[in-house]
PDB file of N, CA and C in Angstrom:
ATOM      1  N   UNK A   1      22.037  -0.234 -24.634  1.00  0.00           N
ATOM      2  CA  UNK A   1      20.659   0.159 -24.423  1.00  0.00           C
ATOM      3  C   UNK A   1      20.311  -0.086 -22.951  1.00  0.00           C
ATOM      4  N   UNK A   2      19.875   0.679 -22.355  1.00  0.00           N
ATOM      5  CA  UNK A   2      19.443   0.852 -20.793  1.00  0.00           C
ATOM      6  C   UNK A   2      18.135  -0.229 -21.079  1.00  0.00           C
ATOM      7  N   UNK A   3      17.615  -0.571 -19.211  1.00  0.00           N
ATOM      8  CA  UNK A   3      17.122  -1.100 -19.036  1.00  0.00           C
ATOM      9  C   UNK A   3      15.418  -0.437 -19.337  1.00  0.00           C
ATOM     10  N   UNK A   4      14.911   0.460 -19.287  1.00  0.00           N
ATOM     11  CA  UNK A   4      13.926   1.073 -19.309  1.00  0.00           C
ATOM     12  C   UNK A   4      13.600   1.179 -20.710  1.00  0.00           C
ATOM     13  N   UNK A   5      14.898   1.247 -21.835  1.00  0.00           N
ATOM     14  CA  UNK A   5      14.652   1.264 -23.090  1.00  0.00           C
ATOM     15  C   UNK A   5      14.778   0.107 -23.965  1.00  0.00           C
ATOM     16  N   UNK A   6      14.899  -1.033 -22.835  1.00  0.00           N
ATOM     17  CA  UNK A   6      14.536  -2.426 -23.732  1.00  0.00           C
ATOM     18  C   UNK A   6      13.077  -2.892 -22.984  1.00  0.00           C
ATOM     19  N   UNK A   7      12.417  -2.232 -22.409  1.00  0.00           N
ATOM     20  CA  UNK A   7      10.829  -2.778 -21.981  1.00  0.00           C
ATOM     21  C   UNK A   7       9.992  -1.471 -22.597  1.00  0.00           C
ATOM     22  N   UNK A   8      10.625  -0.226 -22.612  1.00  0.00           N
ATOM     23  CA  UNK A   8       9.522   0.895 -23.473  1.00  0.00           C
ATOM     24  C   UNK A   8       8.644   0.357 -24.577  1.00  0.00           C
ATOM     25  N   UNK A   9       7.372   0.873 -24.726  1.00  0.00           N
ATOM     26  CA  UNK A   9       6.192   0.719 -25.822  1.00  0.00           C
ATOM     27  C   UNK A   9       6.338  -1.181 -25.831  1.00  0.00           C
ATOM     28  N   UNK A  10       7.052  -1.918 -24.794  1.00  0.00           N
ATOM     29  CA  UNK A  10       6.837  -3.639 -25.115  1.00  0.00           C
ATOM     30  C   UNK A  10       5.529  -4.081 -24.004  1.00  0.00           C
ATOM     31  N   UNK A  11       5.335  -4.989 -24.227  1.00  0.00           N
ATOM     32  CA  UNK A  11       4.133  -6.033 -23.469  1.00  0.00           C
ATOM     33  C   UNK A  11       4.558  -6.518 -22.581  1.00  0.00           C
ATOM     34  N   UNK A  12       4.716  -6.363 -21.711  1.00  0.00           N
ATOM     35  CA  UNK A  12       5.551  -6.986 -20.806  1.00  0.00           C
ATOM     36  C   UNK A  12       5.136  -7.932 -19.457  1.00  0.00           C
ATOM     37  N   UNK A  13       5.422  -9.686 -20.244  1.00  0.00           N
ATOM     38  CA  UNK A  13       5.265 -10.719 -19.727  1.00  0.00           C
ATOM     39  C   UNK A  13       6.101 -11.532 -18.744  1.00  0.00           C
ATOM     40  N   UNK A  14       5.298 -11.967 -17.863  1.00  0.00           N
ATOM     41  CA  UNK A  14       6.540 -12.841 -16.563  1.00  0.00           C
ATOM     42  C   UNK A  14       6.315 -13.947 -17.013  1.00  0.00           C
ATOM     43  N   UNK A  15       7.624 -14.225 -17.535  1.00  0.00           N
ATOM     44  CA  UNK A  15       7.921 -15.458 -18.205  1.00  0.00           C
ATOM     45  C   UNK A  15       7.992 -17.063 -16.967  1.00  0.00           C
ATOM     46  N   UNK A  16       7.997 -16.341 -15.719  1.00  0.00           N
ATOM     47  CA  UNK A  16       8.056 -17.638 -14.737  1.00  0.00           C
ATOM     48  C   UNK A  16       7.159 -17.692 -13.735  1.00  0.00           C
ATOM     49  N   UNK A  17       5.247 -16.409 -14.430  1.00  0.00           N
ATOM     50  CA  UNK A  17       4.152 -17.005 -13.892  1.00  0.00           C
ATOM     51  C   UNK A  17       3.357 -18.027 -13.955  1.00  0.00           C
ATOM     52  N   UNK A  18       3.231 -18.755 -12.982  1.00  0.00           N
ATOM     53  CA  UNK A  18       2.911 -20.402 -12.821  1.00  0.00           C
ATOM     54  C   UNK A  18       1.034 -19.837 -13.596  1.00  0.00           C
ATOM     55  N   UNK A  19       0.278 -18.857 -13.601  1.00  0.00           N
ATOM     56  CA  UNK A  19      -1.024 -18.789 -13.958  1.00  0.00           C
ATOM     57  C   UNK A  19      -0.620 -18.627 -15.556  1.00  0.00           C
ATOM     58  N   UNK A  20       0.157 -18.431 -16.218  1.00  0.00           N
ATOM     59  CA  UNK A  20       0.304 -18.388 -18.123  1.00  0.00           C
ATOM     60  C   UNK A  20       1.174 -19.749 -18.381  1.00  0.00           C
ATOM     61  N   UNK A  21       0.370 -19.761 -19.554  1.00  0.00           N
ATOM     62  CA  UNK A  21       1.409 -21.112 -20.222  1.00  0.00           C
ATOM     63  C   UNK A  21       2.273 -20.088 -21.625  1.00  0.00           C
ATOM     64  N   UNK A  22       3.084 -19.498 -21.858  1.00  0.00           N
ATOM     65  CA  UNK A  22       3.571 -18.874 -22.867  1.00  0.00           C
ATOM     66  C   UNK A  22       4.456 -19.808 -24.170  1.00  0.00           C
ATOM     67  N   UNK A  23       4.244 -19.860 -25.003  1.00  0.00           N
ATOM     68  CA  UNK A  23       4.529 -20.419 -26.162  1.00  0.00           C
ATOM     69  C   UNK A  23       5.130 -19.494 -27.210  1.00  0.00           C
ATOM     70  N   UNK A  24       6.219 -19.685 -27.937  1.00  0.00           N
ATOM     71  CA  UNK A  24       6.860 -18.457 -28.618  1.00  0.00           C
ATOM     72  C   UNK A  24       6.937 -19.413 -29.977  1.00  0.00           C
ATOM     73  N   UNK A  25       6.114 -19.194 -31.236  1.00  0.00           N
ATOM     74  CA  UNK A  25       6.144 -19.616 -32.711  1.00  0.00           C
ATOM     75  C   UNK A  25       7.593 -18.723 -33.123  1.00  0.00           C
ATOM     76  N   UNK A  26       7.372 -18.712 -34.616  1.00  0.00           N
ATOM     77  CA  UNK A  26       7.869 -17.837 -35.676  1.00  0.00           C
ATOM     78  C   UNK A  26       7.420 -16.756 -35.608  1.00  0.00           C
ATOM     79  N   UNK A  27       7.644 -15.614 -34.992  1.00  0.00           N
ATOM     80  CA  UNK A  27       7.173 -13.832 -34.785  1.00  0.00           C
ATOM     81  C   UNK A  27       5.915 -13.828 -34.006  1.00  0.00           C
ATOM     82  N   UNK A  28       5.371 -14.852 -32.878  1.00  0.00           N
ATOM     83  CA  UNK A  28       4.589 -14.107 -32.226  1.00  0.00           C
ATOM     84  C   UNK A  28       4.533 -15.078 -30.877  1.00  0.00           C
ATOM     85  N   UNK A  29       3.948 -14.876 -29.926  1.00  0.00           N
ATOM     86  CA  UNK A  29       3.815 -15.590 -28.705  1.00  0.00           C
ATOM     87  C   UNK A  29       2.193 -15.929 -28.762  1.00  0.00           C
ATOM     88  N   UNK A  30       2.011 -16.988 -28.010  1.00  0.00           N
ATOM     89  CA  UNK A  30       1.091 -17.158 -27.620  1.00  0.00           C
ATOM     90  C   UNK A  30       0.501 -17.483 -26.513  1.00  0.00           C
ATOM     91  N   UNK A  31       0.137 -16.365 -25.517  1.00  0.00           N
ATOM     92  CA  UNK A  31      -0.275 -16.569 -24.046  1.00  0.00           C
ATOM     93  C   UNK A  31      -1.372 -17.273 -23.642  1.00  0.00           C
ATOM     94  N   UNK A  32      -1.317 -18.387 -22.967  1.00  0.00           N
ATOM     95  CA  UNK A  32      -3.040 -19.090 -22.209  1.00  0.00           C
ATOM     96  C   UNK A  32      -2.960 -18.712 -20.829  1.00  0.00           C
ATOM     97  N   UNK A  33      -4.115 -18.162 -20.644  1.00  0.00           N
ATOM     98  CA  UNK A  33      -4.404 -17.740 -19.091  1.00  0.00           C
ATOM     99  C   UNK A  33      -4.485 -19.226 -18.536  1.00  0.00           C
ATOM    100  N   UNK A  34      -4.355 -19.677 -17.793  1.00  0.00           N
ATOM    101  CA  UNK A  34      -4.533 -21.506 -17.635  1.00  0.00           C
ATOM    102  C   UNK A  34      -5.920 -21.403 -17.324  1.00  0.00           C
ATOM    103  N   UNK A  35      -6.219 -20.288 -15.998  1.00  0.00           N
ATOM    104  CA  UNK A  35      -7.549 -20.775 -14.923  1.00  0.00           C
ATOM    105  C   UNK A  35      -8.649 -20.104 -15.851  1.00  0.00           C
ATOM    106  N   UNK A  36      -8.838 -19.216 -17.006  1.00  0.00           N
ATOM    107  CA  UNK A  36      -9.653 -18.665 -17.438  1.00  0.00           C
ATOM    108  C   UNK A  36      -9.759 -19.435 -19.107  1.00  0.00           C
ATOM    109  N   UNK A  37      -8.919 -20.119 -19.122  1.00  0.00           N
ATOM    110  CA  UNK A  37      -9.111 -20.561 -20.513  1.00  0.00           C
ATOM    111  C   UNK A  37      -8.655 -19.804 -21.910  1.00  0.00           C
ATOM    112  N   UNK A  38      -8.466 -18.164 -21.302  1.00  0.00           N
ATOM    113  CA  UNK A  38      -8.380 -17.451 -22.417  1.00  0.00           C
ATOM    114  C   UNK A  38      -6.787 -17.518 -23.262  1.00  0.00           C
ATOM    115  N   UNK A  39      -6.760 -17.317 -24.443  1.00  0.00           N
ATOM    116  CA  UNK A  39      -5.325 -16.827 -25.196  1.00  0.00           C
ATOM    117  C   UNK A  39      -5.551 -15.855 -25.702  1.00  0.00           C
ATOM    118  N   UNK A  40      -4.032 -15.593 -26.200  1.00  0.00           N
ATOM    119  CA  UNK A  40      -3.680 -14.446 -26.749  1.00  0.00           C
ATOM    120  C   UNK A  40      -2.839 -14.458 -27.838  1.00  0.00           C
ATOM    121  N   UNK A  41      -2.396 -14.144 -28.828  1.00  0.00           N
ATOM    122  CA  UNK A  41      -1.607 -14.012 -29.725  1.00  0.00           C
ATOM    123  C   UNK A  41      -0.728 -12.298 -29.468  1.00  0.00           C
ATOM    124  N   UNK A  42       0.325 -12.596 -29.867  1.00  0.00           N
ATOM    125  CA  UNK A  42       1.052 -11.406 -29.351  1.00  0.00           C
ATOM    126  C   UNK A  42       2.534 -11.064 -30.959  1.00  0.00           C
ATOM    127  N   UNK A  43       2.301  -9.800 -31.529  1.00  0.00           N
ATOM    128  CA  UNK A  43       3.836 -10.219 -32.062  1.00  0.00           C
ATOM    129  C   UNK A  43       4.829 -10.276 -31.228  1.00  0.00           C
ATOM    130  N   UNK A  44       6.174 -10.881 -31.493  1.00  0.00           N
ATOM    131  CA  UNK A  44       6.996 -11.321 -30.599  1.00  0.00           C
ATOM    132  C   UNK A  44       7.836 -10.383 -30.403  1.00  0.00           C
ATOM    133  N   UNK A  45       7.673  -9.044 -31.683  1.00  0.00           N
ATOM    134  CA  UNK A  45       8.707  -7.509 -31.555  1.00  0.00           C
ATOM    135  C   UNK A  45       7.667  -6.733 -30.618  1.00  0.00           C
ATOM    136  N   UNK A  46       6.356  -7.324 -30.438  1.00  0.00           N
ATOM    137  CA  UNK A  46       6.128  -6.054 -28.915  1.00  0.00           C
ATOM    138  C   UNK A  46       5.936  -6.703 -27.646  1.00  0.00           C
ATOM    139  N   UNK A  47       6.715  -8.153 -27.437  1.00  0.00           N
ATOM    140  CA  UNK A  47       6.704  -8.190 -26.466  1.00  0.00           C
ATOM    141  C   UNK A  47       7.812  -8.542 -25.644  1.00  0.00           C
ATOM    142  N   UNK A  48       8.225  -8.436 -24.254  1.00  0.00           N
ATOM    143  CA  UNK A  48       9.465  -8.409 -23.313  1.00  0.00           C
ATOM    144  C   UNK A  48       8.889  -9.524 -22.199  1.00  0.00           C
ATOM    145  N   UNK A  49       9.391 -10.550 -22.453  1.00  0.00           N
ATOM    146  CA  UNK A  49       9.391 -11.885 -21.318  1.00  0.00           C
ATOM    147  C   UNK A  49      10.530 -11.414 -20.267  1.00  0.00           C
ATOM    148  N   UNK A  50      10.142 -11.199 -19.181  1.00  0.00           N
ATOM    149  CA  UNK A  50      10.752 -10.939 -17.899  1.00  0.00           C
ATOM    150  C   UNK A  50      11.147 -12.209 -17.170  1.00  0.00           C
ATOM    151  N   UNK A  51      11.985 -12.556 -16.632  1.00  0.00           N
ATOM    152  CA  UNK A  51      12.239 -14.000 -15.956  1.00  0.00           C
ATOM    153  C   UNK A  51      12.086 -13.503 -14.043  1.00  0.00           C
ATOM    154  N   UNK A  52      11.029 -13.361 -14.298  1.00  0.00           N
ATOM    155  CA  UNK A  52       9.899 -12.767 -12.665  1.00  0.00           C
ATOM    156  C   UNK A  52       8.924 -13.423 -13.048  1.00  0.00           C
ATOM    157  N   UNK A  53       8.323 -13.796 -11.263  1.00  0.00           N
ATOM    158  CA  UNK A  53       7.015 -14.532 -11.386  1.00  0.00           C
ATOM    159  C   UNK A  53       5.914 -13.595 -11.594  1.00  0.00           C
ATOM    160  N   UNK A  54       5.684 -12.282 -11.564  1.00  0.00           N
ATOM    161  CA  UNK A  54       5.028 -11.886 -12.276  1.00  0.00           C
ATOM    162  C   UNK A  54       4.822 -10.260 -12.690  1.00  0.00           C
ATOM    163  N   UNK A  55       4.861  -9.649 -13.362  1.00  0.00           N
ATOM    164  CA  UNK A  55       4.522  -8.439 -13.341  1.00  0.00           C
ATOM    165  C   UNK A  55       4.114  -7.150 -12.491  1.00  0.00           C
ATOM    166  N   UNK A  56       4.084  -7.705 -10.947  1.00  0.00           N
ATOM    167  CA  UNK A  56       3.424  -6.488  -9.979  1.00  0.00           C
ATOM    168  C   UNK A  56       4.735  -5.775  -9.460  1.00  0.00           C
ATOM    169  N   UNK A  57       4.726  -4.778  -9.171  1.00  0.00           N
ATOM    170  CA  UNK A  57       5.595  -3.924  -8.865  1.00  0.00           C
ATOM    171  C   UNK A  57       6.292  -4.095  -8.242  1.00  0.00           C
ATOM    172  N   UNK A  58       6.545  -4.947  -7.008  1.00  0.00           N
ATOM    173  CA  UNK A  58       7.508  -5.973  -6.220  1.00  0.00           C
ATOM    174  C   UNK A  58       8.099  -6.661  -7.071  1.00  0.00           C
ATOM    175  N   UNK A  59       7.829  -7.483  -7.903  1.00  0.00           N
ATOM    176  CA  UNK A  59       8.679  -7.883  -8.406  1.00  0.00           C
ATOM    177  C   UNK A  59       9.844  -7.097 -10.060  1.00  0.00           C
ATOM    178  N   UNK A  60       8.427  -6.110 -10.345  1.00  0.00           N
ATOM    179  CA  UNK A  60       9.270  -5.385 -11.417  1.00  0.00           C
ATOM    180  C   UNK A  60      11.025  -4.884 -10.865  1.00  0.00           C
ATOM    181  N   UNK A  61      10.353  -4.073  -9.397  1.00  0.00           N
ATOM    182  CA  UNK A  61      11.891  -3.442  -8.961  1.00  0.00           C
ATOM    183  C   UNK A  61      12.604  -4.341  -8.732  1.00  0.00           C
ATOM    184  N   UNK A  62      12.312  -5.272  -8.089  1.00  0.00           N
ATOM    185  CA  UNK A  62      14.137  -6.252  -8.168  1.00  0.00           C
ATOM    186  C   UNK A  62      14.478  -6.595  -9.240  1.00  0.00           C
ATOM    187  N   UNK A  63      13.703  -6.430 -10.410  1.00  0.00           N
ATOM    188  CA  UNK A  63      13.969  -7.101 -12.035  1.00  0.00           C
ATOM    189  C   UNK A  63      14.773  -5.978 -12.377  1.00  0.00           C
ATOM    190  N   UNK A  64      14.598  -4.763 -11.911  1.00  0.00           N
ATOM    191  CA  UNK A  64      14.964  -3.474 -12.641  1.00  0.00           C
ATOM    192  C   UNK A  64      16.301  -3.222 -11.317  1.00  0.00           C
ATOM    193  N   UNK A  65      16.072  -3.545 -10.225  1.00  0.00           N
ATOM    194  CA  UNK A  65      17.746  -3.170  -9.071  1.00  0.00           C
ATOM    195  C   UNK A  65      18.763  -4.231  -9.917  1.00  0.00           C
ATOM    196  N   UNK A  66      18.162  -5.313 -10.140  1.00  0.00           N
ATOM    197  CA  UNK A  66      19.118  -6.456 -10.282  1.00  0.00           C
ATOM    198  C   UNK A  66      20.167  -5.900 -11.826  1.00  0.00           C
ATOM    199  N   UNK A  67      19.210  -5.490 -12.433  1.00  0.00           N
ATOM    200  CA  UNK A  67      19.483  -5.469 -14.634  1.00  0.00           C
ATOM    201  C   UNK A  67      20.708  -4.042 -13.773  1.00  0.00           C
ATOM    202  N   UNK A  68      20.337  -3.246 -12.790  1.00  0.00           N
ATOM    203  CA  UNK A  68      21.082  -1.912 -12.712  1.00  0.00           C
ATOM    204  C   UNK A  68      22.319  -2.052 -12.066  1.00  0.00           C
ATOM    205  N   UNK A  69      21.866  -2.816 -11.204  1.00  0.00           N
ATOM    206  CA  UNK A  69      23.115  -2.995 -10.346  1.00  0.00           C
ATOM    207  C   UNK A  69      24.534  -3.976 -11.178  1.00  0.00           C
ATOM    208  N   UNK A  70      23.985  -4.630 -12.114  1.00  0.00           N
ATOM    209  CA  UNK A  70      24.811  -5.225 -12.721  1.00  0.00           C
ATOM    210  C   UNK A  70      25.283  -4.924 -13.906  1.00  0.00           C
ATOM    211  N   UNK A  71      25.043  -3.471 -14.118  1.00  0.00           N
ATOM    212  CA  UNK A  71      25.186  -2.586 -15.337  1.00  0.00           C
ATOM    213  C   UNK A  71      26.493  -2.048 -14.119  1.00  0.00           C
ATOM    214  N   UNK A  72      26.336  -1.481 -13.273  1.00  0.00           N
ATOM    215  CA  UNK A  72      26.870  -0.668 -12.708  1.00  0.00           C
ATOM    216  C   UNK A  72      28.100  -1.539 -12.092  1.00  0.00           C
ATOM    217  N   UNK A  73      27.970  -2.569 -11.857  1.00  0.00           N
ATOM    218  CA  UNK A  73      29.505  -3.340 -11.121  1.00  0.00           C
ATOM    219  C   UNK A  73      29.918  -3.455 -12.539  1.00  0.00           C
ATOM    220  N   UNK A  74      29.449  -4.405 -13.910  1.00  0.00           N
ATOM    221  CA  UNK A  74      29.839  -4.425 -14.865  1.00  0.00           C
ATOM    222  C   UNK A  74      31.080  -3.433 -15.299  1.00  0.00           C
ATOM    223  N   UNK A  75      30.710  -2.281 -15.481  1.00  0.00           N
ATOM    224  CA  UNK A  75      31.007  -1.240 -16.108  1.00  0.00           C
ATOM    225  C   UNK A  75      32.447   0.127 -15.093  1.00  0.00           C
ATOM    226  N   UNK A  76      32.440  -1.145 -13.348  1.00  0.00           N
ATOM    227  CA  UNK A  76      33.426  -0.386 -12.863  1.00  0.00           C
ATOM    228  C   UNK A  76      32.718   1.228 -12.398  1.00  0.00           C
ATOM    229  N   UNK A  77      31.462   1.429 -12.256  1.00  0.00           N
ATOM    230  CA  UNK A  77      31.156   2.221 -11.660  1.00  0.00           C
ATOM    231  C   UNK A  77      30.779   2.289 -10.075  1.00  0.00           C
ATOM    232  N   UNK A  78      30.809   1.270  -9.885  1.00  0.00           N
ATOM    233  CA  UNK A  78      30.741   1.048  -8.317  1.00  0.00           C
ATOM    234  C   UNK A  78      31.289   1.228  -7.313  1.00  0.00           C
ATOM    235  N   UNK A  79      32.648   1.706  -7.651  1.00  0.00           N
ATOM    236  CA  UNK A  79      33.939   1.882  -6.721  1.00  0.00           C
ATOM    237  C   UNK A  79      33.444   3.026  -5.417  1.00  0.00           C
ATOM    238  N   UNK A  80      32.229   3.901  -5.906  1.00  0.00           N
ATOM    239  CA  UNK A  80      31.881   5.329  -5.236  1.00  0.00           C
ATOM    240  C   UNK A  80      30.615   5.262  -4.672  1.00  0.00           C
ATOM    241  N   UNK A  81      29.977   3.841  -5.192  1.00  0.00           N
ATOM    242  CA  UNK A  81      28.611   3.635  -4.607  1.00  0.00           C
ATOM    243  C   UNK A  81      28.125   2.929  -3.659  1.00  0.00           C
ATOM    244  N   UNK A  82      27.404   2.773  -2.138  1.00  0.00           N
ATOM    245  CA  UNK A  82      27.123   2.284  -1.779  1.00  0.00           C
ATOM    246  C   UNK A  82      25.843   1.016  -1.801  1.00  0.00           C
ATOM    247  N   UNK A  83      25.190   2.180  -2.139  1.00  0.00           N
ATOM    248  CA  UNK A  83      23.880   1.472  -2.068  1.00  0.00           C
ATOM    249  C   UNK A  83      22.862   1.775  -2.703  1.00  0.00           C
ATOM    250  N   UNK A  84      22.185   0.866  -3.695  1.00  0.00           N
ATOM    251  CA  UNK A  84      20.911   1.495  -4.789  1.00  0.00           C
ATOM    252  C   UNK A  84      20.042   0.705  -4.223  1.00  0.00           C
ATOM    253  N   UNK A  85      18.480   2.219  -4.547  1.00  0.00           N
ATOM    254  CA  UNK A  85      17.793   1.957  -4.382  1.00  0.00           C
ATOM    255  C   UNK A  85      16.827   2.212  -5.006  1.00  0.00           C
ATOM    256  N   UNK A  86      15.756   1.413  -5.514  1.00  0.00           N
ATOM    257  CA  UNK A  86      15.027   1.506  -6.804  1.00  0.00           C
ATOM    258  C   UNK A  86      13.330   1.330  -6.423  1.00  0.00           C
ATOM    259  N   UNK A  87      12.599   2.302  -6.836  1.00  0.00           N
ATOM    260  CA  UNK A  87      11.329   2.244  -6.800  1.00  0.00           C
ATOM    261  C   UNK A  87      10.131   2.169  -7.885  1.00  0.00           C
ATOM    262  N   UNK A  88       9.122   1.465  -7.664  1.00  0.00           N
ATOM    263  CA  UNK A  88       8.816   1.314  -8.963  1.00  0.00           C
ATOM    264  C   UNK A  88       7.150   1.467  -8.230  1.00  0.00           C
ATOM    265  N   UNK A  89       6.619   2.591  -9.081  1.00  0.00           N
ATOM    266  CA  UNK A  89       5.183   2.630  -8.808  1.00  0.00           C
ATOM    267  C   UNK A  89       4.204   2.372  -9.116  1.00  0.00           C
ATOM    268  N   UNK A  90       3.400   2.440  -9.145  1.00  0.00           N
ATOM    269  CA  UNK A  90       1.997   1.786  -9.780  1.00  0.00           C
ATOM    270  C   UNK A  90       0.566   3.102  -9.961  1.00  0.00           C
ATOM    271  N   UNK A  91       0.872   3.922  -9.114  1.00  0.00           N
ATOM    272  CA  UNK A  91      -0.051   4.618  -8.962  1.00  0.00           C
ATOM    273  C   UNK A  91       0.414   5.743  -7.401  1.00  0.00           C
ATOM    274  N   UNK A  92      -0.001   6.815  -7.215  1.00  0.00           N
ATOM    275  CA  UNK A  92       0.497   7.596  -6.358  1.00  0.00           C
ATOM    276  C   UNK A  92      -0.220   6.638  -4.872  1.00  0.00           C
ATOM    277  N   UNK A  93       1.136   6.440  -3.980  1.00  0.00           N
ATOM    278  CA  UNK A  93       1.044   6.036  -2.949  1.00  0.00           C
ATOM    279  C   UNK A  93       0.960   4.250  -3.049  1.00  0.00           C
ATOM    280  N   UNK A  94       0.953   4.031  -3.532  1.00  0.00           N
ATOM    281  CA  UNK A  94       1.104   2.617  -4.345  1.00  0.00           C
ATOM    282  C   UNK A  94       2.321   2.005  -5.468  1.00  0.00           C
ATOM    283  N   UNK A  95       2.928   1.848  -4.849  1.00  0.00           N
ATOM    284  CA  UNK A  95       4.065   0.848  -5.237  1.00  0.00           C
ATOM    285  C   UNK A  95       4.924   0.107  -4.544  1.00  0.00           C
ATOM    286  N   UNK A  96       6.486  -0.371  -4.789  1.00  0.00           N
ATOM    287  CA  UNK A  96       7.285  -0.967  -4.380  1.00  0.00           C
ATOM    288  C   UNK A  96       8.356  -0.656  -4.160  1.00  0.00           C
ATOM    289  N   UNK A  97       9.772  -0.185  -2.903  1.00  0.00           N
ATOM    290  CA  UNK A  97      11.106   0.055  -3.238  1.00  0.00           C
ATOM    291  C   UNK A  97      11.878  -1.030  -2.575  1.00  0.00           C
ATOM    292  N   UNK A  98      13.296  -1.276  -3.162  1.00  0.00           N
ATOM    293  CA  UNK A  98      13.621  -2.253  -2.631  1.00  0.00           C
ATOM    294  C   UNK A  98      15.626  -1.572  -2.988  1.00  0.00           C
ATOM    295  N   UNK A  99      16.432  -2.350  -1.916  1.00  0.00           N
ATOM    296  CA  UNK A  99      17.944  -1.565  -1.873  1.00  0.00           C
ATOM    297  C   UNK A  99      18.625  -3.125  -2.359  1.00  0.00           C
ATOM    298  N   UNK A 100      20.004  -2.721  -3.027  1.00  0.00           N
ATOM    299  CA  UNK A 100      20.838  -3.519  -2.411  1.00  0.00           C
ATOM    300  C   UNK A 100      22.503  -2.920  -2.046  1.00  0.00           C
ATOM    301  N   UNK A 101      22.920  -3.828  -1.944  1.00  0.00           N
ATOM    302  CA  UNK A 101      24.194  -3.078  -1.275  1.00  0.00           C
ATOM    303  C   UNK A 101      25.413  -3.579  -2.356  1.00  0.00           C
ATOM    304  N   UNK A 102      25.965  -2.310  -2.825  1.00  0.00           N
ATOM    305  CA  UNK A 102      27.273  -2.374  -3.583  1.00  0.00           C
ATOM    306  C   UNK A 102      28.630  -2.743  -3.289  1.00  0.00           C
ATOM    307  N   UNK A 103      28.671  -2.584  -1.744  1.00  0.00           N
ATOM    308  CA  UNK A 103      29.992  -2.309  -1.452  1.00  0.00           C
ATOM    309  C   UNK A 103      30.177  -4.081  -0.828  1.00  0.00           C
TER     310      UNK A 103
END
């Protein structure tokens, strides 16, 4: 399963933002905003804990170069590739790209 099709239709939480305290029961999570006081209850099949500090588009693409690039050395496809580069947007003219190097 590709990387895009294990975060599709999920919730998708940064499991190493210092502003949530995240707690995972029996089938559901439970998010506390720390500075606002608020929670959340979440089932635990719609949601995707990311190990990024947080969700903004800088950090999505290195979450998403890193999961690719290591699909791609994994798998012996790299022999022909130099260099990926991955962009991740937010809105037209607004987002993040970021490279790394294969070779």
């Amino acid at each position: 399963m590709g990387v895009c099709d294990q975060l599709d239709h999920r919730i998708l939480l940064a499991r190493d933002d210092p502003r949530l305290k995240i707690t995972e029961d029996e089938g559901y999570y439970t998010v506390e905003l720390i500075k606002s006081c608020k929670h959340y209850v979440l089932p635990s099949d719609d949601v995707k804990l990311l190990p990024i500090p947080s969700v903004s588009a800088e950090d999505l693409c290195t979450y998403f170069l890193n999961e690719i690039s290591t699909v791609i050395r994994n798998n012996g496809f790299a022999d022909n590739i130099t260099t990926l580069h991955v962009r991740v947007d937010e809105g037209i003219g607004q987002g993040a790209g970021c490279d790394i190097s294969l070779a």
